[in-house]
Protein backbone atom coordinates (compact mmCIF):
# COMPACT_ATOMS: atom_id res chain seq x y z
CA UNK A 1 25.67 40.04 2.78
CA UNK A 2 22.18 39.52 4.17
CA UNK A 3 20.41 37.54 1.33
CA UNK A 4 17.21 40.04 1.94
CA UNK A 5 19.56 42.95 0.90
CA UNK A 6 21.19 41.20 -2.09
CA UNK A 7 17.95 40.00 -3.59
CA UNK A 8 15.74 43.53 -2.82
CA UNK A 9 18.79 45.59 -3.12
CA UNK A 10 17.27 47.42 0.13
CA UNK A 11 19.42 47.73 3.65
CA UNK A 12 18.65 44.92 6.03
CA UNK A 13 18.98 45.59 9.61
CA UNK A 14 17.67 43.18 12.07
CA UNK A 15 18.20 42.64 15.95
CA UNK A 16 16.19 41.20 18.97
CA UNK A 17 12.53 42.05 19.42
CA UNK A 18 11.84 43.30 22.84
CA UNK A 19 8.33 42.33 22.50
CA UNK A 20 9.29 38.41 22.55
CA UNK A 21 9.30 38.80 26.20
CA UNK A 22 5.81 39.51 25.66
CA UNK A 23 4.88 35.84 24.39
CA UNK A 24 4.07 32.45 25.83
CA UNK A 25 6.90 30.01 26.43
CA UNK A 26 5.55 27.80 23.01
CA UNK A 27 6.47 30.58 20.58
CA UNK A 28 9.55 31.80 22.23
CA UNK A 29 11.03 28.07 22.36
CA UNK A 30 9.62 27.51 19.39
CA UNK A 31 10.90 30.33 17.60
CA UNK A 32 14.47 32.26 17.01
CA UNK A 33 12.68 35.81 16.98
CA UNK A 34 14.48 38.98 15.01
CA UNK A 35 12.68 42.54 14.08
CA UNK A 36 14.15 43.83 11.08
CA UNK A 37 14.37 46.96 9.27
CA UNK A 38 14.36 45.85 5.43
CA UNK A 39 14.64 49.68 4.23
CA UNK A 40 12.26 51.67 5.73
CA UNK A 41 9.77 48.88 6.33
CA UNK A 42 9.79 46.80 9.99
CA UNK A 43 9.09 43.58 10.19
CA UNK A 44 9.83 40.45 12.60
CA UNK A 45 11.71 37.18 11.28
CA UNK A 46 10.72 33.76 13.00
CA UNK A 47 12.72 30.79 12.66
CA UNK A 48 11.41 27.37 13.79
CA UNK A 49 14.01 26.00 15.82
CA UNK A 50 12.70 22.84 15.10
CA UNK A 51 10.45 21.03 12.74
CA UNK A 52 8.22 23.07 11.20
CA UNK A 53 4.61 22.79 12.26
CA UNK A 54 0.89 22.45 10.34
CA UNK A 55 0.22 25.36 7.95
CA UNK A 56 -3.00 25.80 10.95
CA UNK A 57 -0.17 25.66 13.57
CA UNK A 58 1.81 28.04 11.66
CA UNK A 59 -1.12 30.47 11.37
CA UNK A 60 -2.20 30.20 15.32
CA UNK A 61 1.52 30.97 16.35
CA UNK A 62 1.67 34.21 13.59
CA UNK A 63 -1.82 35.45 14.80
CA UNK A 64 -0.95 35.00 18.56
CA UNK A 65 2.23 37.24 17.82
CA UNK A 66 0.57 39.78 15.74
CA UNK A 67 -1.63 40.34 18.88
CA UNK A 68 1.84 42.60 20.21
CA UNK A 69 3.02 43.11 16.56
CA UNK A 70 1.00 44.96 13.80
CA UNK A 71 3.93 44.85 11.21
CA UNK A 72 4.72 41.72 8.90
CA UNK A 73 5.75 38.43 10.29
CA UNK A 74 8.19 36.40 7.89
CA UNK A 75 9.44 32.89 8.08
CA UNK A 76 13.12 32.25 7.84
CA UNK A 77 13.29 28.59 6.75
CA UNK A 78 16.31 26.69 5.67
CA UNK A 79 14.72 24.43 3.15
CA UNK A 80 11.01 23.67 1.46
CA UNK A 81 9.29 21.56 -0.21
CA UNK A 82 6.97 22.62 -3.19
CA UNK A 83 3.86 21.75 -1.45
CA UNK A 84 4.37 23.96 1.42
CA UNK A 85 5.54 26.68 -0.43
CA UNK A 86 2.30 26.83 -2.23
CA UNK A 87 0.50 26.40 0.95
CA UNK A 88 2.44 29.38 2.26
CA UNK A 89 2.05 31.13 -0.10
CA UNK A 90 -2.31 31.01 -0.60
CA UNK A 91 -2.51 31.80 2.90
CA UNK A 92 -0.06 34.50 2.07
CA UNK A 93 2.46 33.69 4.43
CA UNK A 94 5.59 35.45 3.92
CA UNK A 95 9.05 33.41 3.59
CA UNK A 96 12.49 33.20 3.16
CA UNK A 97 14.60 30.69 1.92
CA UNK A 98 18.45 32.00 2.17
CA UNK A 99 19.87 31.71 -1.03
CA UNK A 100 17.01 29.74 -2.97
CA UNK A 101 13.07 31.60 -2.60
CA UNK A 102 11.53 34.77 -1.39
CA UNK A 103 8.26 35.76 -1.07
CA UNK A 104 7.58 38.95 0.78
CA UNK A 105 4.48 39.92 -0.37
CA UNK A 106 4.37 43.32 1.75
CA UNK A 107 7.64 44.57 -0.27
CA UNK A 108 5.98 43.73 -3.47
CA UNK A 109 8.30 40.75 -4.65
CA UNK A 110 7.97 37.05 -5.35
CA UNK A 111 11.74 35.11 -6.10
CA UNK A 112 11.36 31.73 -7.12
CA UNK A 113 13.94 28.96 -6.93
CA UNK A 114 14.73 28.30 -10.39
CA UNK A 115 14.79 32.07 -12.06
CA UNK A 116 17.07 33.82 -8.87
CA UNK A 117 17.94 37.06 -11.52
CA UNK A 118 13.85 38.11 -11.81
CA UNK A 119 11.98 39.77 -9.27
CA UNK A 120 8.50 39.76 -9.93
CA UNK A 121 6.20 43.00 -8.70
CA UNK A 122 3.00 41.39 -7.58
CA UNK A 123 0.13 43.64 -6.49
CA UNK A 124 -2.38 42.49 -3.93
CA UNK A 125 -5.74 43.90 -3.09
CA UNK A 126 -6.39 45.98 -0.14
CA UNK A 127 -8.64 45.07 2.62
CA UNK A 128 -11.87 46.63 2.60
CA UNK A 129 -11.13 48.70 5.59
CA UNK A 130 -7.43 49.67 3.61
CA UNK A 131 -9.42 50.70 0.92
CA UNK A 132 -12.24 53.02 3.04
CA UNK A 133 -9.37 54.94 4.28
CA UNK A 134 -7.35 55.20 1.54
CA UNK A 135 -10.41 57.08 -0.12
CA UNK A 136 -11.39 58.77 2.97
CA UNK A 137 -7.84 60.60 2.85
CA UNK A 138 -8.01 61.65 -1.04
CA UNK A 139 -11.96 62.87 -0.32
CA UNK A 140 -9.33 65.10 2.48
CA UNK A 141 -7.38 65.86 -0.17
CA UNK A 142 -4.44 64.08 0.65
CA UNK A 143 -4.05 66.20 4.16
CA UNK A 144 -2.37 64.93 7.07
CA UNK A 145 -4.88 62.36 8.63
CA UNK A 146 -4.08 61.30 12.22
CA UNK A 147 -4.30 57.95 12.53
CA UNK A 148 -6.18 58.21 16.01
CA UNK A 149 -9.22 60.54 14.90
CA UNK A 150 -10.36 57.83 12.63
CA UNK A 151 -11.89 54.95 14.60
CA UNK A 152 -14.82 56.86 16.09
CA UNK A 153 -15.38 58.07 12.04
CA UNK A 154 -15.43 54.27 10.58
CA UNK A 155 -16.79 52.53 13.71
CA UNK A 156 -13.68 50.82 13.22
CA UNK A 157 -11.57 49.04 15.89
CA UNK A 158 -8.24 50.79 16.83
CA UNK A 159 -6.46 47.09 15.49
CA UNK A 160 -8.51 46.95 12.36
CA UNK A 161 -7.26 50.86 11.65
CA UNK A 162 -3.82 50.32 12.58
CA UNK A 163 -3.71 47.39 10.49
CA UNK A 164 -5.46 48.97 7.20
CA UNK A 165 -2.65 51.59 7.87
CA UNK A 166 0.22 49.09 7.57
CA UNK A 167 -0.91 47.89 4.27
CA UNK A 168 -1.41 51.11 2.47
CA UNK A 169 2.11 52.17 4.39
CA UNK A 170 3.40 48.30 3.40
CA UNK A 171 1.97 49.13 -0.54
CA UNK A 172 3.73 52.37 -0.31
CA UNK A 173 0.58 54.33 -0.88
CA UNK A 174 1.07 56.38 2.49
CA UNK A 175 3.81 57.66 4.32
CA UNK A 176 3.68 57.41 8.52
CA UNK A 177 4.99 60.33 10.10
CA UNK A 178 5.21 61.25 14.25
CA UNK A 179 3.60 64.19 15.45
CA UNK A 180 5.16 63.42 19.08
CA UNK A 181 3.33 60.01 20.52
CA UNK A 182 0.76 60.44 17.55
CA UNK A 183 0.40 58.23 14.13
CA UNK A 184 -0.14 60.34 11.12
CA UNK A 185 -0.48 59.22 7.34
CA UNK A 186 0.70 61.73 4.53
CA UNK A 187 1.60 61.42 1.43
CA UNK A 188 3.25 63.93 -1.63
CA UNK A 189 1.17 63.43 -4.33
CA UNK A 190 -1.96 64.69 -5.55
CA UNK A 191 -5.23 63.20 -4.87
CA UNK A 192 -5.94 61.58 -8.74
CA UNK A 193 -2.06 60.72 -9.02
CA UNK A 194 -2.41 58.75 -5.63
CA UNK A 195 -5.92 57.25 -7.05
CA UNK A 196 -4.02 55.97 -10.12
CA UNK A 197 -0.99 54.65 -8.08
CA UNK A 198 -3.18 52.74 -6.23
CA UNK A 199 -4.69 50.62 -9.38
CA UNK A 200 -3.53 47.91 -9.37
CA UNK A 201 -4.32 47.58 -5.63
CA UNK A 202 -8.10 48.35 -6.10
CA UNK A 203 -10.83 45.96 -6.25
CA UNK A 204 -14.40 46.30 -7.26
CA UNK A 205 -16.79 46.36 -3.90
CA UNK A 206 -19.61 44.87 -5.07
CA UNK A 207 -19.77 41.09 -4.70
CA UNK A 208 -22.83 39.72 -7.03
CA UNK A 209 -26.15 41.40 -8.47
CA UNK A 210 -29.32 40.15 -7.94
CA UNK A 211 -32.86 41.43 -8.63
CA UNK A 212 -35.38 41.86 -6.07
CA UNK A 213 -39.41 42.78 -6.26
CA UNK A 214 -39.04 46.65 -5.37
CA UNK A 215 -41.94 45.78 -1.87
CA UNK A 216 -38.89 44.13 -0.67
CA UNK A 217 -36.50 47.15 -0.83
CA UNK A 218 -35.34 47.80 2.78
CA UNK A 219 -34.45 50.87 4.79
CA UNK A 220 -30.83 50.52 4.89
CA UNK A 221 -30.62 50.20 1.10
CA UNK A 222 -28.48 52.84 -0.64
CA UNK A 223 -28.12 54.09 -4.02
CA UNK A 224 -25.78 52.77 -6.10
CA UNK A 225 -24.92 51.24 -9.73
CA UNK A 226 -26.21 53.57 -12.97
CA UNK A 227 -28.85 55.02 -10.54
CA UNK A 228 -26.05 56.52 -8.25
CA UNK A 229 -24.18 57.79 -11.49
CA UNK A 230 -27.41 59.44 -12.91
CA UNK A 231 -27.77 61.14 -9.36
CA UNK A 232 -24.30 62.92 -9.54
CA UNK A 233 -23.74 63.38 -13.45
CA UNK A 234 -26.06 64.07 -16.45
CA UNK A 235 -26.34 60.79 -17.42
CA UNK A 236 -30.05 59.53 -18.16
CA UNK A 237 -31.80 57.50 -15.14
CA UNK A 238 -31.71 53.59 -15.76
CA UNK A 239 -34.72 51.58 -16.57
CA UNK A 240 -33.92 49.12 -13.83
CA UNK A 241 -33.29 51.21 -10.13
CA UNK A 242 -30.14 50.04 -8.77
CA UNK A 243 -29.45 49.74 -4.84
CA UNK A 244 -26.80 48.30 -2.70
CA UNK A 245 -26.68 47.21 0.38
CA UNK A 246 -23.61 45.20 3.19
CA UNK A 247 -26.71 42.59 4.01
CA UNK A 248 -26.68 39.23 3.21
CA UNK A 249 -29.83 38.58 1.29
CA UNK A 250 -30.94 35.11 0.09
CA UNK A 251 -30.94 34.53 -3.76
CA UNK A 252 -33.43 32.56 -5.15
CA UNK A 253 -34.28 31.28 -8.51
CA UNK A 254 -36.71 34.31 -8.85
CA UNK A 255 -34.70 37.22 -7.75
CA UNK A 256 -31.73 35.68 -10.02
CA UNK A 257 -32.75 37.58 -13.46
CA UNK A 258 -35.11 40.44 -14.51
CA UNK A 259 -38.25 40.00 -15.71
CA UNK A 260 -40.39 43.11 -15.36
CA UNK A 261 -38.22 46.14 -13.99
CA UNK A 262 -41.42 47.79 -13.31
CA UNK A 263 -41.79 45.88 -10.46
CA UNK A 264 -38.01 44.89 -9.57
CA UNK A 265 -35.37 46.94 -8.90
CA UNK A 266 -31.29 45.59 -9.07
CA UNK A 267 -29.13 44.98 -5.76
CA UNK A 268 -25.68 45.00 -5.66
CA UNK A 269 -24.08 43.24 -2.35
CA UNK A 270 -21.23 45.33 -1.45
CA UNK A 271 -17.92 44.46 0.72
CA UNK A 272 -17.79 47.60 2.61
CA UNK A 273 -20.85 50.39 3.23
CA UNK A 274 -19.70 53.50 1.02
CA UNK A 275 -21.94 55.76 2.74
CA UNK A 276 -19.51 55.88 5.53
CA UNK A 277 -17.29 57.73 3.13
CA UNK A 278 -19.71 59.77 1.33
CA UNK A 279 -22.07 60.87 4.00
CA UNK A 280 -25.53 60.41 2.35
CA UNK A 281 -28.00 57.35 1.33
CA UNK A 282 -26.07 56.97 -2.03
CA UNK A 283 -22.36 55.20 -2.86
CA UNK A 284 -19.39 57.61 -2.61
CA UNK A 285 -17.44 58.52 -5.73
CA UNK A 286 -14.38 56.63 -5.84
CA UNK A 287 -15.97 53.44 -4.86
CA UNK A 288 -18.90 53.58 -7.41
CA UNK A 289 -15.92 54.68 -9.87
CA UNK A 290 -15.05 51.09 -9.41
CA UNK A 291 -18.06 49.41 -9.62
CA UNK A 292 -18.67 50.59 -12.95
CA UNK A 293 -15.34 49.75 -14.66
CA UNK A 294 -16.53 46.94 -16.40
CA UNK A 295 -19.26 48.64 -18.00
CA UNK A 296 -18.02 49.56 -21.56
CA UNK A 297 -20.42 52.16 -22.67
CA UNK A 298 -19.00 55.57 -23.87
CA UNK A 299 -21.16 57.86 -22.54
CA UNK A 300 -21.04 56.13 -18.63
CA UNK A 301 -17.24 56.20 -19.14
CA UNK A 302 -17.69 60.19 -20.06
CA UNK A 303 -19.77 60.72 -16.79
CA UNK A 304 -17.52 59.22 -14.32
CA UNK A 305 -14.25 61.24 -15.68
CA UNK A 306 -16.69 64.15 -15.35
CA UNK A 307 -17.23 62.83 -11.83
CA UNK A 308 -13.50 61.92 -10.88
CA UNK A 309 -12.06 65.17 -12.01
CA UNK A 310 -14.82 66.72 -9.12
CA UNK A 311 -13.08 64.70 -6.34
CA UNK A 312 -9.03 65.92 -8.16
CA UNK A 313 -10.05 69.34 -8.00
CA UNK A 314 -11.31 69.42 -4.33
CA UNK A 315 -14.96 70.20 -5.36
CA UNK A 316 -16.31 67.02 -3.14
CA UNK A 317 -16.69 67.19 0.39
């Protein structure tokens, strides 16, 4: 039996990819190329027919084929040496070693050579785009969301949407259905019982805080932090003004800690602009749910429950 299917206890089906005729001579003769169905989730298998190459070699070839491919790629190898494995696997490369090591990220498991009976669940963080439109379908309330409709709404690139699609599909956080030719994402659960699937997935957008001397506030800034929170809840306004912003700014020693808050104001950097998802100058709900996990305070923790169970019941737009 298919060493896939004994180890992930999932149905492994895999057969030539039409596609390969697709590629440049240098992958096809350098690669033995299968798609597989490993359960319900497609993938291709490349095996070097020769010597493996550079981990940057590696890379080049897997992004050249994921230009015709927007599925995982995995590497069938018959042996490896410790160092490349944990090169593969902190550029998050998947592999497969027949009979020794797995790592299949996508599926959620990690087998290591010298414990073959444990399968380890491993959870790894959306991409900002994954995340946008994972919250952009629970603000829908977890309606059907054609997959085609939502590049214009993100001023996203059909790729980077198709791709933020795999991974929630790839996390199982979405289901893909066919509506003839047309991509559409669904899913069965409720919109707070999909939110608290997803968990462990999460990450907090903001990148670092900074202060700033409130003259050099600019127009693109948006609410965010306790400010935002006081905005949509009953919770008193901060002393210090928070604002985020996607913008690069440069941090000096004098923007790095507040001294009068008068005159400065708090900036978060953010990963992704949450105003695309909640339509006004001010962070949307879920995402500003996350910035403020690690704040510990009773009364914040009150307000954004307060908050979330708006969004459950359907009573944010």
């Amino acid at each position: 039996m298919d060493y896939i299917e004994t180890t992930l206890g999932e149905p492994v089906i895999r057969y030539p990819w039409q596609g390969a005729e697709k590629l440049p001579y240098f992958l096809t003769g350098e690669y033995d190329i299968e798609q597989a169905m490993i359960g319900k989730q497609s993938c291709l298998i490349i095996a070097p027919q020769g010597e493996l190459g550079t981990i940057s070699t590696i890379k080049k070839h897997i992004s050249r084929i994921k230009n015709d491919w927007n599925d995982p790629v995995v590497l069938e190898l018959q042996n490896l040496t410790r160092q490349r494995k944990q090169t593969l696997v902190a550029e998050k490369i998947p592999f497969v070693v027949p009979g020794k090591q797995l790592y299949m990220p996508f599926m959620g498991a990690i087998l290591q050579e010298k414990h073959d009976s444990v399968i380890t669940p491993i959870a790894e963080k959306l991409q900002p785009s994954a995340q946008m439109l994972l919250f952009c379908f629970i603000y829908g309330k977890n309606a059907p969301m054609y997959i085609s409709k939502i590049p214009s709404q993100f001023g996203f690139s059909a790729m980077t949407v198709s791709r933020a699609a795999n991974q929630l599909k790839n996390a199982g956080l979405i289901e893909e259905r066919s509506d003839g030719v047309k991509r559409v994402l669904a899913s069965s659960l409720t919109p707070k019982e999909l939110f608290e699937k997803a968990k462990p997935f999460l990450f907090n957008p903001v990148r670092r805080k900074f202060y700033i001397n409130k003259s050099l506030m600019q127009e693109d800034f948006f609410v965010a932090g306790l400010t935002a929170l006081a905005q949509k809840s009953m919770l008193n306004v901060p002393e210090t003004e928070v604002y985020g912003t996607t913008k690069t700014l440069k941090v000096t020693s004098d923007n790095s800690q507040l001294v009068d808050s008068d005159k400065q104001c708090e900036v978060e950097l953010w990963k992704y602009d949450p105003t695309v998802l909640s339509g006004e100058n001010c962070a949307d709900i879920l995402s500003l749910a996350l910035s403020l996990e690690h704040i510990k305070d009773e009364r914040v923790e009150i307000e954004i429950e307060e908050m979330l169970e708006k969004v459950w019941e359907g009573k944010v737009e």
